[in-house]
C-alpha atoms as a PDB file:
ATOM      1  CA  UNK A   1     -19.744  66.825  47.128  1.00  0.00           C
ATOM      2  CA  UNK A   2     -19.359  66.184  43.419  1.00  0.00           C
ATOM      3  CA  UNK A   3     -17.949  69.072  41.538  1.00  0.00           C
ATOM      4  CA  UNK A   4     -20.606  69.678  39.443  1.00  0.00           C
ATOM      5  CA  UNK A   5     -22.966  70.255  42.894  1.00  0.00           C
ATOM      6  CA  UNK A   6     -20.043  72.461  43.695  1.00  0.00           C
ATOM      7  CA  UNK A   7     -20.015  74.335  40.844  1.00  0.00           C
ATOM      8  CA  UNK A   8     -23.826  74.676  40.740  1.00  0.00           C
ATOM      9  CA  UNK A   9     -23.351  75.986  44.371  1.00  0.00           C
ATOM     10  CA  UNK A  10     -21.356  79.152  43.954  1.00  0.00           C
ATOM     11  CA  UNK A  11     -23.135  81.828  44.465  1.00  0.00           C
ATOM     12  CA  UNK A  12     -22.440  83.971  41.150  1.00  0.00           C
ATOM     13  CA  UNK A  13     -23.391  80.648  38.947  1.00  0.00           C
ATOM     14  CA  UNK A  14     -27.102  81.779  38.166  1.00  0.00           C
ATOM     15  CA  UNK A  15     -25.813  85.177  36.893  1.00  0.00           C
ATOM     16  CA  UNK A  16     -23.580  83.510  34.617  1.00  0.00           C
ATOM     17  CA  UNK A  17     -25.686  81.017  33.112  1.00  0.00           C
ATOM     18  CA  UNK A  18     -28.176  83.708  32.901  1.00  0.00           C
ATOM     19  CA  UNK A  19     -25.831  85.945  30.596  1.00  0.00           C
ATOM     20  CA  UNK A  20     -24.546  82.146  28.741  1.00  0.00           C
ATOM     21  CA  UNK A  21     -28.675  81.680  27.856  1.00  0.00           C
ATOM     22  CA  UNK A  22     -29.598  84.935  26.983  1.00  0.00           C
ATOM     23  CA  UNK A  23     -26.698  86.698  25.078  1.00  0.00           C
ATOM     24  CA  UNK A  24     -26.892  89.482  27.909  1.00  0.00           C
ATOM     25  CA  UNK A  25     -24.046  92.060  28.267  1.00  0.00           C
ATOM     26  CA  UNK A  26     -25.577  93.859  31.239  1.00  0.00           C
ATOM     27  CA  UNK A  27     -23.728  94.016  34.368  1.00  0.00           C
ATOM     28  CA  UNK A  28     -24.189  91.458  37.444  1.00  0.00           C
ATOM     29  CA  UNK A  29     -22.949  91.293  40.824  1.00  0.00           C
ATOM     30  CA  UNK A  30     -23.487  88.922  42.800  1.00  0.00           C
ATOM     31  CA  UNK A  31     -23.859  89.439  46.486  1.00  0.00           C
ATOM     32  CA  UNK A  32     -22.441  87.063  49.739  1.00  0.00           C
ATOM     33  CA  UNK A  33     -23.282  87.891  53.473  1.00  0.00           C
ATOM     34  CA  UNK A  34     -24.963  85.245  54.898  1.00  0.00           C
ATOM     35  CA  UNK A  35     -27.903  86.162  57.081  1.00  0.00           C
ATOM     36  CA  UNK A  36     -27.148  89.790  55.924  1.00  0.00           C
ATOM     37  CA  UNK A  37     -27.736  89.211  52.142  1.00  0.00           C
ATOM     38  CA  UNK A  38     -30.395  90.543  51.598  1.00  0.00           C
ATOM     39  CA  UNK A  39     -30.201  94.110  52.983  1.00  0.00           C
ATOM     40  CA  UNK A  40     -26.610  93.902  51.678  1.00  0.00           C
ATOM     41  CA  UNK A  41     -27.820  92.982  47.817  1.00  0.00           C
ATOM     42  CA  UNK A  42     -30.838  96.088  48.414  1.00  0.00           C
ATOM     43  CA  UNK A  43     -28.246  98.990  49.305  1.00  0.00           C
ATOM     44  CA  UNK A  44     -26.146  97.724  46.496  1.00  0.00           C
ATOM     45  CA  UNK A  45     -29.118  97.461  44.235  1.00  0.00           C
ATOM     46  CA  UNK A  46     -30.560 100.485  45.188  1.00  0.00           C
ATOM     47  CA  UNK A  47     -26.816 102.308  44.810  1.00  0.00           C
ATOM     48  CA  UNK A  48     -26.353 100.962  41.314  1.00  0.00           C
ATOM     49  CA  UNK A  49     -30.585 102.122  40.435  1.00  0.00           C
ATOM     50  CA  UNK A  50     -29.131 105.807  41.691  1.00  0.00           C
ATOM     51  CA  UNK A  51     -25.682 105.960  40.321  1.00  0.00           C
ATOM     52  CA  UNK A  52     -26.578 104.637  36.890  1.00  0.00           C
ATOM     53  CA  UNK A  53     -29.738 106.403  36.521  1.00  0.00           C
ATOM     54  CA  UNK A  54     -31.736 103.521  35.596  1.00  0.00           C
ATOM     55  CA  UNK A  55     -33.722 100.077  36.881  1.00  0.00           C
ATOM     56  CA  UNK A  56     -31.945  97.544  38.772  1.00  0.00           C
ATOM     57  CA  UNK A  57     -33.053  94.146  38.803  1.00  0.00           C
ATOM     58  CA  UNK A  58     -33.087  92.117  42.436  1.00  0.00           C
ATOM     59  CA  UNK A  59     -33.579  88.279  42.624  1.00  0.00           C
ATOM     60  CA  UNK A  60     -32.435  87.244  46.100  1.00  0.00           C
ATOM     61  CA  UNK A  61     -33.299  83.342  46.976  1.00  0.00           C
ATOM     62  CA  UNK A  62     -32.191  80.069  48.226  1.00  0.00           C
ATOM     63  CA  UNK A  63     -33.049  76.852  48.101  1.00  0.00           C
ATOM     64  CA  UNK A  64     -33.330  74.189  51.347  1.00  0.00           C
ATOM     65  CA  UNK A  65     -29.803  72.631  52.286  1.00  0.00           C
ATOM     66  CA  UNK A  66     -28.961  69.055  52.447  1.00  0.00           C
ATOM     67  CA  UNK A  67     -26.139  67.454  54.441  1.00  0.00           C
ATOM     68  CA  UNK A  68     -22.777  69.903  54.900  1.00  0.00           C
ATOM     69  CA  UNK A  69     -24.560  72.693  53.385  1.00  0.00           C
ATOM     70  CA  UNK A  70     -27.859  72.375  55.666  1.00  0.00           C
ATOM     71  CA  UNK A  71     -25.254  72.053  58.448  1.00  0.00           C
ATOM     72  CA  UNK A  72     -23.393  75.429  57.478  1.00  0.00           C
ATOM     73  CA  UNK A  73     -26.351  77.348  56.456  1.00  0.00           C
ATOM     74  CA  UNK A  74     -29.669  76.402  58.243  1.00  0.00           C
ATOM     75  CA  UNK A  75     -31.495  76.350  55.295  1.00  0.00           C
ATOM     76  CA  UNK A  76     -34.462  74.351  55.608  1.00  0.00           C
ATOM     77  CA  UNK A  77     -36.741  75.633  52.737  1.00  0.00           C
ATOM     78  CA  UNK A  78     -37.270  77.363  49.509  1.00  0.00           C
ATOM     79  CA  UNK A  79     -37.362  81.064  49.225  1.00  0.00           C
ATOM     80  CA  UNK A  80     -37.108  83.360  46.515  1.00  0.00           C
ATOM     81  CA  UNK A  81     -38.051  87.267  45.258  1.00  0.00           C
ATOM     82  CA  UNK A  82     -37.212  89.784  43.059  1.00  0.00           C
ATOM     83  CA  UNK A  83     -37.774  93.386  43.311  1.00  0.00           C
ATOM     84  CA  UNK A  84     -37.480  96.193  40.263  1.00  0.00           C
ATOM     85  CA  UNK A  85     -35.673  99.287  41.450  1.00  0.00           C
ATOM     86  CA  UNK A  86     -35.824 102.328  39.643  1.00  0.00           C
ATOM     87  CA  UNK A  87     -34.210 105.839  40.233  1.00  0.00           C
ATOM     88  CA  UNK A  88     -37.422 107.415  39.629  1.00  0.00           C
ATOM     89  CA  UNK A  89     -41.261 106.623  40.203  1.00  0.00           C
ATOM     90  CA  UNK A  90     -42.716 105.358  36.752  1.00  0.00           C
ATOM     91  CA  UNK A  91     -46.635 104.546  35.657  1.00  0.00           C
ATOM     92  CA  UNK A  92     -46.279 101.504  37.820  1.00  0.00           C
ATOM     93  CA  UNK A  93     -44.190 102.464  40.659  1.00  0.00           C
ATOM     94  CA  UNK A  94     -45.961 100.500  43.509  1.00  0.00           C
ATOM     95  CA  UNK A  95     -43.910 102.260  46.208  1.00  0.00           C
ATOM     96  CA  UNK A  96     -40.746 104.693  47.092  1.00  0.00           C
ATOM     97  CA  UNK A  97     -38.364 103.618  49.445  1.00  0.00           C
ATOM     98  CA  UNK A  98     -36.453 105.552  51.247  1.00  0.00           C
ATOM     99  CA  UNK A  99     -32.791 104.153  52.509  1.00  0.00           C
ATOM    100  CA  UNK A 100     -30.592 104.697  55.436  1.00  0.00           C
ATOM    101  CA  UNK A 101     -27.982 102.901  57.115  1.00  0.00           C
ATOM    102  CA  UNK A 102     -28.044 103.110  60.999  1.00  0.00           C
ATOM    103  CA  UNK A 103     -26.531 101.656  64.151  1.00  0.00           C
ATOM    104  CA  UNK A 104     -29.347 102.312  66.380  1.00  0.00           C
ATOM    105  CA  UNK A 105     -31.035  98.917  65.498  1.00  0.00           C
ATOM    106  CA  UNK A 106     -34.842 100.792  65.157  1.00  0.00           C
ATOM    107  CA  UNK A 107     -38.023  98.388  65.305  1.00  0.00           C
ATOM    108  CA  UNK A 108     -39.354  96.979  62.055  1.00  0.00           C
ATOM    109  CA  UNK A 109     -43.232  97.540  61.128  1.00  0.00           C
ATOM    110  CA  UNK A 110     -44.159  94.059  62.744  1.00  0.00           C
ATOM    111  CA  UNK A 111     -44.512  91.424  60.386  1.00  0.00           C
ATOM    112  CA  UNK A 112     -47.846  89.248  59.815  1.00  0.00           C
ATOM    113  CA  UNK A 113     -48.261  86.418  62.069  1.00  0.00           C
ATOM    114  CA  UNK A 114     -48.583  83.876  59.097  1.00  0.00           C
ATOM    115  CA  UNK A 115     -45.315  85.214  57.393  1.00  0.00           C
ATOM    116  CA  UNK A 116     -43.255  84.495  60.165  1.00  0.00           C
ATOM    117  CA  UNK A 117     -42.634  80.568  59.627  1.00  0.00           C
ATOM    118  CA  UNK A 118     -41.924  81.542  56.133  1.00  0.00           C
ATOM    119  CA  UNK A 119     -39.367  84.270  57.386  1.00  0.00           C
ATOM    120  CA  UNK A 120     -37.411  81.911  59.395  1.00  0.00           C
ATOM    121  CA  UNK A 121     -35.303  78.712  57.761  1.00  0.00           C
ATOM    122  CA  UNK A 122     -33.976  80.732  54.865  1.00  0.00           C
ATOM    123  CA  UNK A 123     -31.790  83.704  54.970  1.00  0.00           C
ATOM    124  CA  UNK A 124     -33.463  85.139  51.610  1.00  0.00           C
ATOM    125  CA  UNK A 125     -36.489  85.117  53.759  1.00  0.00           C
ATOM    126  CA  UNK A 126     -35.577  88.300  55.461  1.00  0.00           C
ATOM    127  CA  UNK A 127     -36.948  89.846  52.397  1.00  0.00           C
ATOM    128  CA  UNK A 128     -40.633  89.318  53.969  1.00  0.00           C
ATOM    129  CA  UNK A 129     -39.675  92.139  56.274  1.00  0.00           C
ATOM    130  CA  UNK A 130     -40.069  94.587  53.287  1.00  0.00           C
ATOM    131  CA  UNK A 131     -42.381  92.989  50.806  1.00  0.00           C
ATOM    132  CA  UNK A 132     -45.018  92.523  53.738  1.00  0.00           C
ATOM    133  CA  UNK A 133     -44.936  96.982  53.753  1.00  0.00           C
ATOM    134  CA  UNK A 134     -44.712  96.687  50.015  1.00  0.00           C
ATOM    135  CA  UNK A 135     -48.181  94.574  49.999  1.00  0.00           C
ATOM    136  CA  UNK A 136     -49.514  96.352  52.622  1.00  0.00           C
ATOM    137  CA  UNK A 137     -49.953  99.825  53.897  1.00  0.00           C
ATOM    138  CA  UNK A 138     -46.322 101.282  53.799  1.00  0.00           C
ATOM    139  CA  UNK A 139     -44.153 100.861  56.800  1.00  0.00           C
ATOM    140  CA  UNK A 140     -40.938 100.559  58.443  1.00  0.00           C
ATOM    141  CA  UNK A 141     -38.173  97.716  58.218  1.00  0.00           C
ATOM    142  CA  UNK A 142     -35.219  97.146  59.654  1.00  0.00           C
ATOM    143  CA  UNK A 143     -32.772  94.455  57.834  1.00  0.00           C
ATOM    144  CA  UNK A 144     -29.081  93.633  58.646  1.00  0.00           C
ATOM    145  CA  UNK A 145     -26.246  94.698  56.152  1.00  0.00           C
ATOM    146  CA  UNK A 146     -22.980  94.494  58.700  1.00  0.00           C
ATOM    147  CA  UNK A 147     -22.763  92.703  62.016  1.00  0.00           C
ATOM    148  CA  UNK A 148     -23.095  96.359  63.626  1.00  0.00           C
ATOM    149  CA  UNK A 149     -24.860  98.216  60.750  1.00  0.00           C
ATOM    150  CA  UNK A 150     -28.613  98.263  59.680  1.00  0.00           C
ATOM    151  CA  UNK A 151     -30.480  99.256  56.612  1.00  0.00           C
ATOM    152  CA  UNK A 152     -33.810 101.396  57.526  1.00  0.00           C
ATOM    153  CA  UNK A 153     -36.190 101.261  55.130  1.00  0.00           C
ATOM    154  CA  UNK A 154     -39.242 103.474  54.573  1.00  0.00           C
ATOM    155  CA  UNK A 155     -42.171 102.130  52.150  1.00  0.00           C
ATOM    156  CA  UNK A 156     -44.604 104.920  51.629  1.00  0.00           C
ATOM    157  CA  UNK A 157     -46.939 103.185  49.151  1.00  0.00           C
ATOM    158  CA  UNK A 158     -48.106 104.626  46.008  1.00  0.00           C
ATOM    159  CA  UNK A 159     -50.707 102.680  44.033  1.00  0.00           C
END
């Protein structure tokens, strides 16, 4: 792999050319655990939304592997979302979520038949689980933040 591909590869490198292009001083993290990286990057999110007492931007996505990296992640296509979380419900709150973590491993509202291809080959994917509550009626969803640790979350819709 060429070191620029490398480069281009870590995982932090968007939030960094993001501040570079835009003269931004805000804080970033940047968020790692595989399969788990999702529900991972929402407590964290959701944490910072709380703790700072204001909105929290979330962009989780990947793009499709090729050679060594398709090998090591699985990644077979595109994916990409970005939620707004704020401590409080504004004039265009679309929902409330409510967080906890859990080891019981509770079921998941079920997710729509023809989101479930678009689910699977991408670990940002995983994100359907909540925006398919978020777009519907409210619900229930279960994501993955430790091997042994869950992240329940309840969407109670608003608008």
């Amino acid at each position: 792999m060429s070191p620029t591909r490398f480069h281009h590869s870590v995982h932090n490198a968007p939030a960094g050319y993001w501040t570079i292009a835009t003269g931004c001083r805000a804080p970033s993290s940047a968020v790692c655990a595989g399969a788990r990286t999702f529900g991972a990057a929402l407590l964290e999110a959701a944490t910072q939304a709380l703790a700072e007492r204001r909105p929290v931007l979330l962009a989780c996505y990947d793009i499709a592997g090729h050679g060594p990296l398709l090998e090591m992640t699985a990644c077979t296509h595109a994916f990409g979302c970005a939620l707004l979380l704020a401590p409080e419900a504004g004039a265009t709150t679309l929902a409330t979520l409510r967080l906890q973590t859990s080891t019981n491993h509770a079921a998941s509202t079920p997710l729509p038949a023809t989101l479930v291809a678009e689910a699977q080959g991408n670990p940002a994917g995983v994100a359907l689980e909540l925006l398919a509550p978020l777009a519907g009626n409210g619900g229930r969803c279960r994501l993955a933040i430790a091997p042994a640790l869950d992240l329940l979350v309840d969407v109670e819709r608003i608008a």
